[in-house]
Protein backbone atom coordinates (compact mmCIF):
# COMPACT_ATOMS: atom_id res chain seq x y z
CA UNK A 1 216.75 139.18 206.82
CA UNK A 2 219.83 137.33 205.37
CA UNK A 3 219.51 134.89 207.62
CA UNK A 4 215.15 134.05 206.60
CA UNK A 5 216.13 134.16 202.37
CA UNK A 6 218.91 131.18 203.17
CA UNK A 7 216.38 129.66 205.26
CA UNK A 8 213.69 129.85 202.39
CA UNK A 9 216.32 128.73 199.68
CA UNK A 10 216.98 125.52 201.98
CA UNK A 11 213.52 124.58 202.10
CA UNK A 12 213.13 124.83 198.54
CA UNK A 13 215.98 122.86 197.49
CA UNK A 14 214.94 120.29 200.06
CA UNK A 15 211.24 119.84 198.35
CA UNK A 16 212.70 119.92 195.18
CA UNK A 17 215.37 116.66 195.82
CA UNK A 18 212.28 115.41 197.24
CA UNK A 19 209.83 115.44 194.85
CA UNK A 20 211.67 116.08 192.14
CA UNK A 21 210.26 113.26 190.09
CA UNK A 22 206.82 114.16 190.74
CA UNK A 23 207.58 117.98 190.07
CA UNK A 24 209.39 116.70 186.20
CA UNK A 25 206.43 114.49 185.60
CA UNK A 26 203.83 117.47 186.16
CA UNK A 27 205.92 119.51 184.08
CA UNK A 28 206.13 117.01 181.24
CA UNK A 29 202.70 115.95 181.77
CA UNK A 30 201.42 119.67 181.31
CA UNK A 31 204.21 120.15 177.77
CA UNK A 32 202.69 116.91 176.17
CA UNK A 33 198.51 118.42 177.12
CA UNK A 34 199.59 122.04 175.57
CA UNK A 35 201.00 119.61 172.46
CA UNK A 36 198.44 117.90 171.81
CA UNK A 37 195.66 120.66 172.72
CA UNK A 38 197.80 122.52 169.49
CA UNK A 39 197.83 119.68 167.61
CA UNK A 40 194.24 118.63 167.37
CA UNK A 41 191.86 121.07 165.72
CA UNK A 42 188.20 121.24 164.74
CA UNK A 43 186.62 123.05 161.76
CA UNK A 44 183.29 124.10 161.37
CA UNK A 45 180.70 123.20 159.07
CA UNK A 46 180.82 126.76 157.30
CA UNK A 47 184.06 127.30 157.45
CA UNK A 48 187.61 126.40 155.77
CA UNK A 49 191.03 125.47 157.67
CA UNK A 50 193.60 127.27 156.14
CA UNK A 51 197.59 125.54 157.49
CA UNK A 52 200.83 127.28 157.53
CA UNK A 53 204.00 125.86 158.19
CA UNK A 54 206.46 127.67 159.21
CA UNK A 55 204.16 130.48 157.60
CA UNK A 56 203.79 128.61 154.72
CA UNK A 57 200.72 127.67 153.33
CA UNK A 58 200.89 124.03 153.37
CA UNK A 59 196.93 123.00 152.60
CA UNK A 60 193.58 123.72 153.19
CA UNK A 61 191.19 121.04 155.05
CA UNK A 62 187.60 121.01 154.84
CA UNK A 63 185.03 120.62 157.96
CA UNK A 64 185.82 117.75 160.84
CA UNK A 65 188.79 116.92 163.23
CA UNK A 66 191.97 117.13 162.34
CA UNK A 67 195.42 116.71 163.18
CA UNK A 68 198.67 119.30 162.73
CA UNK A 69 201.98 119.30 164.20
CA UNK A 70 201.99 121.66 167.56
CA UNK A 71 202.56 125.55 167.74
CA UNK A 72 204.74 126.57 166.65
CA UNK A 73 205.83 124.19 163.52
CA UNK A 74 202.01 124.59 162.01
CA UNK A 75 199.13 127.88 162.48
CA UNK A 76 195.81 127.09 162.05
CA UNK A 77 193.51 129.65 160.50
CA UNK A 78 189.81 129.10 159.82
CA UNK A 79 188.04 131.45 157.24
CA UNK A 80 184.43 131.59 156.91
CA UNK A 81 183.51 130.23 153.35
CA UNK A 82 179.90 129.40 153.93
CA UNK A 83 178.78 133.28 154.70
CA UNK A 84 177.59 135.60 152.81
CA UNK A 85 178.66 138.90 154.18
CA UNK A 86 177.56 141.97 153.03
CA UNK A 87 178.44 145.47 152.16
CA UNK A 88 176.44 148.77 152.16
CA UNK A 89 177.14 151.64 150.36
CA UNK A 90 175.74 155.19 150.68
CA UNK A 91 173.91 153.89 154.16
CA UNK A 92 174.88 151.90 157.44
CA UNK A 93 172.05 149.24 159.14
CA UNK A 94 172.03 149.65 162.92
CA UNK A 95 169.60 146.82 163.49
CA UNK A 96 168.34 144.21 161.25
CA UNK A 97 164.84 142.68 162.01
CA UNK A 98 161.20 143.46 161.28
CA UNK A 99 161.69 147.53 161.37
CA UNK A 100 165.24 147.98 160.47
CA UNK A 101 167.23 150.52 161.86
CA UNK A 102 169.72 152.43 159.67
CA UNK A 103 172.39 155.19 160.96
CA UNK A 104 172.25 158.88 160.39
CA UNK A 105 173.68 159.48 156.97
CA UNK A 106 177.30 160.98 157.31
CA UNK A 107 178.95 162.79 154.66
CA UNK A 108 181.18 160.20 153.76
CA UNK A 109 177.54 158.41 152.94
CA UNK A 110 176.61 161.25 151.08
CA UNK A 111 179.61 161.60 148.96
CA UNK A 112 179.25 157.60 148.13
CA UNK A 113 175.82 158.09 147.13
CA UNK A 114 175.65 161.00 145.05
CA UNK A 115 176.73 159.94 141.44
CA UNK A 116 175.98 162.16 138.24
CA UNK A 117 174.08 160.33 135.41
CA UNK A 118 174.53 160.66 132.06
CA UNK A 119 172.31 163.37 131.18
CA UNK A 120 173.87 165.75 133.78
CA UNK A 121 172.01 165.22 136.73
CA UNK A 122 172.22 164.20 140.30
CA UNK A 123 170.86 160.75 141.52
CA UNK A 124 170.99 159.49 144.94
CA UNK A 125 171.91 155.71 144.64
CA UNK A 126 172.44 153.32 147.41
CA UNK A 127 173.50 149.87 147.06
CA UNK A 128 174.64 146.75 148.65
CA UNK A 129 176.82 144.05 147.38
CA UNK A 130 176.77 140.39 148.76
CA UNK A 131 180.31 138.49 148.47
CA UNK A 132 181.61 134.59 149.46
CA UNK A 133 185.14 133.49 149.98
CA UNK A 134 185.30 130.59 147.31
CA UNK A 135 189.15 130.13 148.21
CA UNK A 136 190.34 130.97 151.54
CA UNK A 137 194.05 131.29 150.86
CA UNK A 138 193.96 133.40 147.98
CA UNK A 139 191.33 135.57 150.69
CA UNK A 140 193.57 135.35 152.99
CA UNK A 141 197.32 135.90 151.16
CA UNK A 142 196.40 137.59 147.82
CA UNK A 143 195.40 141.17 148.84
CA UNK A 144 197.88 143.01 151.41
CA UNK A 145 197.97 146.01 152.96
CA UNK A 146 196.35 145.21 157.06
CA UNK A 147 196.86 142.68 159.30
CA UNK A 148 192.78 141.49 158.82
CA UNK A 149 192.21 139.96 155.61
CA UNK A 150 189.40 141.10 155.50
CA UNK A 151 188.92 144.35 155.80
CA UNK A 152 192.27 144.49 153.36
CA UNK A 153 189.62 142.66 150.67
CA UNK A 154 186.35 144.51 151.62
CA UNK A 155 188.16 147.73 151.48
CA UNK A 156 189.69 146.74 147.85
CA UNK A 157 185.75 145.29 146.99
CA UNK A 158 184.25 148.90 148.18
CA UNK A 159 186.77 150.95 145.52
CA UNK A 160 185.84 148.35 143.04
CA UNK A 161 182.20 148.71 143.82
CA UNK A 162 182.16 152.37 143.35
CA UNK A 163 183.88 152.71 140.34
CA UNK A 164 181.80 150.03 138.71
CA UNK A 165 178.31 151.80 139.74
CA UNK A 166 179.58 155.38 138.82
CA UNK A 167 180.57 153.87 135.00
CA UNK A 168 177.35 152.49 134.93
CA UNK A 169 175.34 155.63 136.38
CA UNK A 170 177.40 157.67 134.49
CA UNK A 171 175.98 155.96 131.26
CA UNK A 172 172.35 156.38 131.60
CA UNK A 173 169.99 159.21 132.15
CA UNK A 174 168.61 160.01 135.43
CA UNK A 175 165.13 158.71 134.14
CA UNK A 176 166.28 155.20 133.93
CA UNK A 177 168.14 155.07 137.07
CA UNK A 178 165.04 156.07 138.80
CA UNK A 179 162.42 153.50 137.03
CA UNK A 180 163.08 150.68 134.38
CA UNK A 181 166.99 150.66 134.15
CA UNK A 182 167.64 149.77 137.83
CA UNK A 183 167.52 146.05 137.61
CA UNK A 184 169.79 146.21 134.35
CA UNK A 185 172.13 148.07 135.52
CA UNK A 186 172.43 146.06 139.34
CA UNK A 187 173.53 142.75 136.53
CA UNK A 188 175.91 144.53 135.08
CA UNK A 189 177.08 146.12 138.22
CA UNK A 190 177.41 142.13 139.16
CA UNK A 191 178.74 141.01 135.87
CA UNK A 192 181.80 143.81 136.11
CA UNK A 193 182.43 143.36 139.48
CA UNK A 194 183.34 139.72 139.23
CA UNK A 195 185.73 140.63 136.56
CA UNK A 196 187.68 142.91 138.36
CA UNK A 197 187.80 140.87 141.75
CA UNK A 198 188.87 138.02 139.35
CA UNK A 199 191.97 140.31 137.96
CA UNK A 200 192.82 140.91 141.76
CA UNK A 201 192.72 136.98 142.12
CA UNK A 202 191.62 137.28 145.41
CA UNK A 203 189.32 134.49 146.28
CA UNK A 204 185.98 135.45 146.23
CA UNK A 205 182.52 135.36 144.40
CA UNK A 206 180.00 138.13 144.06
CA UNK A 207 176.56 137.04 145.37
CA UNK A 208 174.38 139.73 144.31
CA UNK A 209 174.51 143.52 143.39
CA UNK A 210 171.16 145.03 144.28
CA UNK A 211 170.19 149.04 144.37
CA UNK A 212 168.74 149.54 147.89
CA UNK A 213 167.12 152.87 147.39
CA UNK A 214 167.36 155.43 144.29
CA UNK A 215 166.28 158.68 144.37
CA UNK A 216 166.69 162.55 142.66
CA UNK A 217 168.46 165.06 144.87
CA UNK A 218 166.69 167.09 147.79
CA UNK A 219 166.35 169.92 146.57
CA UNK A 220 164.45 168.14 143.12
CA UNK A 221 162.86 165.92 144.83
CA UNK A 222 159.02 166.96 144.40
CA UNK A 223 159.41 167.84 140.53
CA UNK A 224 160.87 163.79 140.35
CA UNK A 225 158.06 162.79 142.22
CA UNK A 226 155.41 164.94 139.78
CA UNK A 227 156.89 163.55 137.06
CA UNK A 228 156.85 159.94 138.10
CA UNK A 229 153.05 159.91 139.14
CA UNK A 230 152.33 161.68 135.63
CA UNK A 231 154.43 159.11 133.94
CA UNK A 232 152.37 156.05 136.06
CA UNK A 233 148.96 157.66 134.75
CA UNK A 234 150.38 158.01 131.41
CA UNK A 235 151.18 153.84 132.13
CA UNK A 236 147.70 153.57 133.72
CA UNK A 237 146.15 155.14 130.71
CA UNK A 238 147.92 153.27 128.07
CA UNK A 239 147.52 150.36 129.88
CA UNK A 240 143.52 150.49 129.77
CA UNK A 241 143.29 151.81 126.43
CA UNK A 242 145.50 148.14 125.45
CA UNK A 243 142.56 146.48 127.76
CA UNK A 244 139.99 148.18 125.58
CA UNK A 245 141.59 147.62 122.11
CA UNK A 246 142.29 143.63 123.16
CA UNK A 247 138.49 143.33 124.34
CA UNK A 248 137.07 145.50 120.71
CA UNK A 249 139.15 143.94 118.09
CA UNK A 250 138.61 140.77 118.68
CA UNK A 251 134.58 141.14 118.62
CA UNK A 252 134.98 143.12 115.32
CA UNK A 253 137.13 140.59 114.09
CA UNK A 254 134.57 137.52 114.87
CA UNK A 255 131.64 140.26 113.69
CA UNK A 256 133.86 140.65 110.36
CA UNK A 257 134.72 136.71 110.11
CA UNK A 258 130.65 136.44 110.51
CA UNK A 259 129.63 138.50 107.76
CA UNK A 260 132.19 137.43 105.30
CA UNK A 261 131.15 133.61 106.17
CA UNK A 262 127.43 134.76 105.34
CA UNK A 263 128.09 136.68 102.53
CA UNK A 264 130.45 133.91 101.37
CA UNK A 265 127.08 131.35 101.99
CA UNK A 266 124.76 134.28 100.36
CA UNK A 267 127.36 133.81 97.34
CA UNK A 268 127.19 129.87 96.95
CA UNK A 269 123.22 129.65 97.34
CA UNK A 270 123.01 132.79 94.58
CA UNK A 271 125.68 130.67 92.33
CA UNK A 272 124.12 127.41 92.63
CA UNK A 273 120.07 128.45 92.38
CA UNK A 274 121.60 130.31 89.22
CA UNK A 275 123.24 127.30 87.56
CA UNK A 276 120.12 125.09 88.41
CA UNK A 277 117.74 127.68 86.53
CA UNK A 278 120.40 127.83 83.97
CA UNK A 279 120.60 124.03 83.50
CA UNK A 280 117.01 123.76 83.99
CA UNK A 281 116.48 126.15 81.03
CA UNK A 282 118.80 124.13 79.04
CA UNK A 283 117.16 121.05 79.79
CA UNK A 284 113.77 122.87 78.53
CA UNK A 285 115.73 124.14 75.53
CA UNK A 286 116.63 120.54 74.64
CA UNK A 287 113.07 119.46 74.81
CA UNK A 288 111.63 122.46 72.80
CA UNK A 289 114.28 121.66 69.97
CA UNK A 290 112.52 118.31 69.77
CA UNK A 291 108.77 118.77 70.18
CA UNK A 292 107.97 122.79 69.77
CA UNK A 293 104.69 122.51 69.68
CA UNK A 294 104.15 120.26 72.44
CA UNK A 295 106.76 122.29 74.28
CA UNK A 296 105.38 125.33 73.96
CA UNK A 297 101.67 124.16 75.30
CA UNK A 298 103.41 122.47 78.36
CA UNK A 299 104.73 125.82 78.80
CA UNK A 300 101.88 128.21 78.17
CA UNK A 301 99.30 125.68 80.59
CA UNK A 302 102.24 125.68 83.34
CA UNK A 303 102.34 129.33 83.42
CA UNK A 304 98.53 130.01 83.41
CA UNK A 305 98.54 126.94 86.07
CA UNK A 306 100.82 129.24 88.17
CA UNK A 307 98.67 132.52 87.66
CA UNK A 308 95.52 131.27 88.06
CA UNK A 309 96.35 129.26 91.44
CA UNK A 310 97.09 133.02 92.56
CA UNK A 311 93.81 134.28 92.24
CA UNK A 312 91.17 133.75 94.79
CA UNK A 313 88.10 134.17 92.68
CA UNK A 314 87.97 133.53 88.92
CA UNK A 315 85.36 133.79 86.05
CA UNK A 316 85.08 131.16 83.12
CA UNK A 317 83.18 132.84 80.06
CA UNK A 318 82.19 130.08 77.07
CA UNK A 319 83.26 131.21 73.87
CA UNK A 320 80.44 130.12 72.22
CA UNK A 321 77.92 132.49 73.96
CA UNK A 322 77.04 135.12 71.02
CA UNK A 323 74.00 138.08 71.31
CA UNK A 324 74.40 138.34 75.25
CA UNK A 325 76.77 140.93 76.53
CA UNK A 326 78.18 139.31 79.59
CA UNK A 327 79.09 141.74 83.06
CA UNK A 328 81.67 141.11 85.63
CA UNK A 329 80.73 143.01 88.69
CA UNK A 330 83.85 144.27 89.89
CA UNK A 331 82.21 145.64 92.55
CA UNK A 332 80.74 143.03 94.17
CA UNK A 333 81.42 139.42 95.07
CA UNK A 334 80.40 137.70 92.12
CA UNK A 335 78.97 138.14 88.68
CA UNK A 336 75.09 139.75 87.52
CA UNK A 337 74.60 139.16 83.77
CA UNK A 338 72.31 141.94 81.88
CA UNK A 339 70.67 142.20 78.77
CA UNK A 340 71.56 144.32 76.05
CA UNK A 341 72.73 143.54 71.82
CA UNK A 342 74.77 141.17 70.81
CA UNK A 343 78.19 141.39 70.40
CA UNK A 344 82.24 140.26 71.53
CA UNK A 345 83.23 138.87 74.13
CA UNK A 346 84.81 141.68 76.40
């Protein structure tokens, strides 16, 4: 046995003072490929290189090649900037995509979700809120507590998030959380939780807060759901009664603006015939002061010229008939004299 080992330890030295040069450039050959492999690195197009030296951050290089002194004078860490990443609150997606799948709500879901409004009752709330690392060394250095950044930031985001929603929950009655106040109060959701992540100084932007799914309590359920179809009649109702009063008014209105407009013309023809008989009869006047006489015939034949063109059938009697008693016939179509003593005309 002794005897094989010294054999085997001969043989090695022996290959080794022969190709010892070969067996130092290999070596060296395989130092200076692990060097540079360490010392040339690539960054993506959504992401950030973050460099430590010595575990120092030393700077921050943006998408390409690039080079870096080997392992282990200078670490290389790439963060994500570009994504938008995404947490849920009150419920968990399984599987994205044209039917989503979401998990079976846990407790820990349930406690999330159930907030108390202002009013004193129960609302269901779930939300999501979109984030993107804007620096990746304050992402990465900023917030402690676990060896992955991130969940040491999403964690510190999620507390955040649910303090923020409760405040603003806690603020408003159930009835607004349900219907109109939901959009308001995801913005201000937004608004506060940039503010606090800003405080924290940890390197990252808030996207979006948007409520996923509101909703009253189990057990309430179908009395919230009663009183939201009454309240969309009530909207329905109002909301045709508006159509009705915008399609009335204005017909009155152009019906009113008609009459006034003729009544207004009704007014102007009144006023003006009256001030041309009025100037007409001071025009006469004027003449009558002058000439009375002559006036005053004018007159007289231009009213019996406007009587007697109104009668169809008329009967001239001279004057200067005496002893004969003349007879209209107002009976019949024209006139029968008779006989009889002398006397007036009649």
């Amino acid at each position: 046995m002794a005897e094989d080992f010294n054999q085997a330890v001969f043989e090695l030295t022996y290959l080794y003072k022969r190709y010892r040069r070969t067996i130092l450039a290999v070596v060296v050959g395989l130092v200076l490929l692990s060097v540079l492999k360490s010392a040339v690195y690539s960054v993506n197009t959504e992401e950030r290189g973050v460099i430590l030296r010595f575990g120092r951050h030393v700077r921050t290089t943006d998408p390409g090649l690039h080079l870096k002194y080997p392992w282990p004078i200078e670490q290389r860490i790439n963060v994500p900037t570009e994504q938008v990443r995404i947490l849920e609150f009150g419920f968990a997606t399984m599987e994205a995509g044209r039917v989503t799948r979401y998990r079976a709500p846990t407790s820990e879901d349930k406690r999330v979700a159930e907030m108390l409004t202002g009013d004193l009752n129960l609302a269901h709330v779930e939300w999501i809120v979109q984030y993107r690392i804007a620096d990746p060394y304050k992402f990465l250095f900023r917030i402690g507590g676990d060896a992955n950044p991130f969940r040491s930031v999403e964690d510190t985001l999620r507390d955040a998030a649910e303090a923020v929603m409760r405040r603003l929950v806690g603020d408003v009655s159930v009835d607004e959380v349900l219907t109109f106040g939901r959009d308001r109060i995801a913005g201000d959701a937004k608004r506060l939780l940039q503010g606090i992540v800003d405080r924290f100084d940890c390197g990252i932007n808030v996207v979006t807060v948007k409520l996923q799914s509101v909703a009253p309590p189990d057990p309430v359920k179908d009395a919230f759901d009663s009183v939201n179809r009454a309240r969309q009649n009530k909207e329905r109702v109002v909301n045709e009664a508006r159509g009705e009063r915008n399609q009335l008014i204005p017909a009155k209105r152009g019906e009113r603006d008609r009459a006034i407009a003729e009544a207004e013309g009704y007014r102007e023809r009144v006023v003006r015939t009256a001030m041309g008989r009025a100037n007409a009869f001071l025009s006469q006047l004027a003449e009558y002061e002058k000439a009375p006489e002559i006036t005053r015939t004018r007159l007289y034949l231009e009213a019996m010229e406007s009587l007697l063109g109104a009668v169809e059938q008329k009967t001239v009697i001279d004057e200067s008939v005496r002893g004969v008693l003349p007879l209209l016939d107002l009976g019949g179509p024209g006139v029968a004299p008779a006989g009889g003593r002398g006397g007036d005309q009649q």
